[in-house]
C-alpha atoms as a PDB file:
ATOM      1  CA  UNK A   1      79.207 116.348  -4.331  1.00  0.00           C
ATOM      2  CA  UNK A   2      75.837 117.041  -2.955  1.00  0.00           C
ATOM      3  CA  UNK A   3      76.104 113.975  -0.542  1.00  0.00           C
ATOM      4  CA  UNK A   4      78.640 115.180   1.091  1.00  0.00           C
ATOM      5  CA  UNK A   5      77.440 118.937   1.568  1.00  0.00           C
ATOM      6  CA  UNK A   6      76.711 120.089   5.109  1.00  0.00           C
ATOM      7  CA  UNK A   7      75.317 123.459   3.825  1.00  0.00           C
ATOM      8  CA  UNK A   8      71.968 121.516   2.317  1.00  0.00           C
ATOM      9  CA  UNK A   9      70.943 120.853   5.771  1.00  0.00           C
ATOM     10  CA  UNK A  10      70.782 124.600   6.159  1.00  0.00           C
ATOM     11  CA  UNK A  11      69.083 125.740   2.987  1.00  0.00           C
ATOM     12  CA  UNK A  12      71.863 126.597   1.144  1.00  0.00           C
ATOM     13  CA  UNK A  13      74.006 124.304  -1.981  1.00  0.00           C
ATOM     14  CA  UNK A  14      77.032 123.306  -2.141  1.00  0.00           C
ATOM     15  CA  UNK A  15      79.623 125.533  -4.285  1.00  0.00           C
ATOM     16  CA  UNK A  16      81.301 124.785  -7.304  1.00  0.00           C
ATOM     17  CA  UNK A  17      84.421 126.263  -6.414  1.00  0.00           C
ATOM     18  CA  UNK A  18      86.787 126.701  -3.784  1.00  0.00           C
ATOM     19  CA  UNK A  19      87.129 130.189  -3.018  1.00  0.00           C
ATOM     20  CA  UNK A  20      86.404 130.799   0.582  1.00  0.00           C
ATOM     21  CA  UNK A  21      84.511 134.510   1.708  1.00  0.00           C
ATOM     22  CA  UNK A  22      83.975 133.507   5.027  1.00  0.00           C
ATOM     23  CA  UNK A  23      83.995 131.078   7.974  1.00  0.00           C
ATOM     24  CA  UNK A  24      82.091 130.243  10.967  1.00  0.00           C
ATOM     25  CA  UNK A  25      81.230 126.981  13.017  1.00  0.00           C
ATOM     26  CA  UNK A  26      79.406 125.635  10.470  1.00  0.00           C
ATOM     27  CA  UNK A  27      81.993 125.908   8.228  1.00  0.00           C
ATOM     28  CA  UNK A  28      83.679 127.298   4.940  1.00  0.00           C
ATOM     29  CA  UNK A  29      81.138 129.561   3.014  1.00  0.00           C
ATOM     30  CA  UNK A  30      81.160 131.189  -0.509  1.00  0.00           C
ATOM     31  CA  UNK A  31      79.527 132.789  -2.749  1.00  0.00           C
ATOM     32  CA  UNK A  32      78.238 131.983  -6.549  1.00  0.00           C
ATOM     33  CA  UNK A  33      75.568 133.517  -8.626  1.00  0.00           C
ATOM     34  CA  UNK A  34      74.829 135.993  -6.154  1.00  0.00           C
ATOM     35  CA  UNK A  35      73.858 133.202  -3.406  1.00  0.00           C
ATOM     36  CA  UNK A  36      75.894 132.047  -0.631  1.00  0.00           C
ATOM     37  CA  UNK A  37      77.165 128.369  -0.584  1.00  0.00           C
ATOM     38  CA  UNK A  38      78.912 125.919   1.459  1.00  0.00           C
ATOM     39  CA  UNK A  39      82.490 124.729   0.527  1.00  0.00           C
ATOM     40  CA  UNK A  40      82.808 120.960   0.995  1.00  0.00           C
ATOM     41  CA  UNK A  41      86.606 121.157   3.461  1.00  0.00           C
ATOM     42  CA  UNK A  42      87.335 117.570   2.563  1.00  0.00           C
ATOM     43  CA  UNK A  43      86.800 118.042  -1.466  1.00  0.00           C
ATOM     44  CA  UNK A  44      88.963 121.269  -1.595  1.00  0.00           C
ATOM     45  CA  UNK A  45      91.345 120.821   0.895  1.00  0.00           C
ATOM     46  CA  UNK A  46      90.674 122.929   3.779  1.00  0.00           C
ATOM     47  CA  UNK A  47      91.931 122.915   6.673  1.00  0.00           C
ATOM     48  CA  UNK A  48      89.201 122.563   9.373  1.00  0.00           C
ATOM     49  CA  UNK A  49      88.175 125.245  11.568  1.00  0.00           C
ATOM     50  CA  UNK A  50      89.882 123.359  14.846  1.00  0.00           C
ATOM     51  CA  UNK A  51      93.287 122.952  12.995  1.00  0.00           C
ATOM     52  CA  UNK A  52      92.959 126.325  11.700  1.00  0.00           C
ATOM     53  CA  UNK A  53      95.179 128.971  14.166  1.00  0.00           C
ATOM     54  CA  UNK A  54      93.997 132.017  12.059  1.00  0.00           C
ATOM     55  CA  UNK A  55      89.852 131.104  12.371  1.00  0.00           C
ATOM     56  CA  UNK A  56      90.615 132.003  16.412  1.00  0.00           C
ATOM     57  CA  UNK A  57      91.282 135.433  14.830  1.00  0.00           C
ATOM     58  CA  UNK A  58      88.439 135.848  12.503  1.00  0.00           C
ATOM     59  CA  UNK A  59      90.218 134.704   9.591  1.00  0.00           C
ATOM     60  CA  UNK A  60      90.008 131.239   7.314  1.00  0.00           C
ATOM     61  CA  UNK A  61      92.700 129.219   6.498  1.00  0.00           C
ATOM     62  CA  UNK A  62      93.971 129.497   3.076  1.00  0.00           C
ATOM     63  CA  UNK A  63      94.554 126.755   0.403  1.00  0.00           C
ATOM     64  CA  UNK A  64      97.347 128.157  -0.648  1.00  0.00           C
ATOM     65  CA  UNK A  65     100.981 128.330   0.790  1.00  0.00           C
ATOM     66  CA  UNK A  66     102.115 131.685  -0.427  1.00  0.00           C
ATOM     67  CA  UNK A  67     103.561 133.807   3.076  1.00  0.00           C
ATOM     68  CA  UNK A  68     102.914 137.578   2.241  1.00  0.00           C
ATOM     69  CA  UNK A  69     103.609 137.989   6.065  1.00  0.00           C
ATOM     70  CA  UNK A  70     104.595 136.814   9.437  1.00  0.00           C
ATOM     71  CA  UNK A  71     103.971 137.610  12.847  1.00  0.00           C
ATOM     72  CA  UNK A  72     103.857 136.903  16.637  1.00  0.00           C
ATOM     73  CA  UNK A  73     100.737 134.368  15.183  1.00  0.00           C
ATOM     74  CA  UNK A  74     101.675 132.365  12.404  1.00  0.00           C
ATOM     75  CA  UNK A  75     102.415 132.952   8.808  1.00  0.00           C
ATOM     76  CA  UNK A  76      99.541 135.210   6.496  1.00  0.00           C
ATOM     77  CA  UNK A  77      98.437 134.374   3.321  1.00  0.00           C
ATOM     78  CA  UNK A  78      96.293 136.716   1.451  1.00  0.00           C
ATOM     79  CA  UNK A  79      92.873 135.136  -1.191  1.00  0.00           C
ATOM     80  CA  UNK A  80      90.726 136.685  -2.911  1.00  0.00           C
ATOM     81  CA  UNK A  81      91.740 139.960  -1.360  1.00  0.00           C
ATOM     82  CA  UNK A  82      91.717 139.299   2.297  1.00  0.00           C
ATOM     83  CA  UNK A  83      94.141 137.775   4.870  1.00  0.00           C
ATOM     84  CA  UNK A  84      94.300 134.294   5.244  1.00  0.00           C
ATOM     85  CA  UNK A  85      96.319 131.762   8.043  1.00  0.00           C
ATOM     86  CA  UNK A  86      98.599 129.031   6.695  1.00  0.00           C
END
């Protein structure tokens, strides 16, 4: 809900949905009709950027469980076309 969205404080809405493009300290971004959004971590499940290994690497978290691959790391995950930490 809109109370609960960080992202108004910076000009932007809160998304509808929960696929994440991005993250940085502010927190889970993405995008919908052609605008950028903030994802609300506690409505969809995310893991936060502190308990997320992967964001350390430039990569989100993902909110599903599926390994494509492991390394040295942690497990991958891979969303909407990029590789995700689980």
């Amino acid at each position: 809900s809109d109370s609960k969205c960080w992202s108004k404080s910076l000009g932007y809405s809160c998304c509808k949905t929960c696929n994440v493009y991005t993250v940085d300290k502010s927190g889970s971004w993405g995008y919908e009709d052609g605008k950028w959004c903030g994802i609300d971590a506690e409505t969809c499940k995310i893991k936060t950027e502190e308990k997320c290994w992967s964001s350390g690497y430039g990569y989100p978290c993902c909110n599903n469980c599926k390994v494509y691959f492991v390394d040295d790391n942690g497990e991958w995950g891979i969303e909407n076309g990029n590789w995700c930490g689980i």
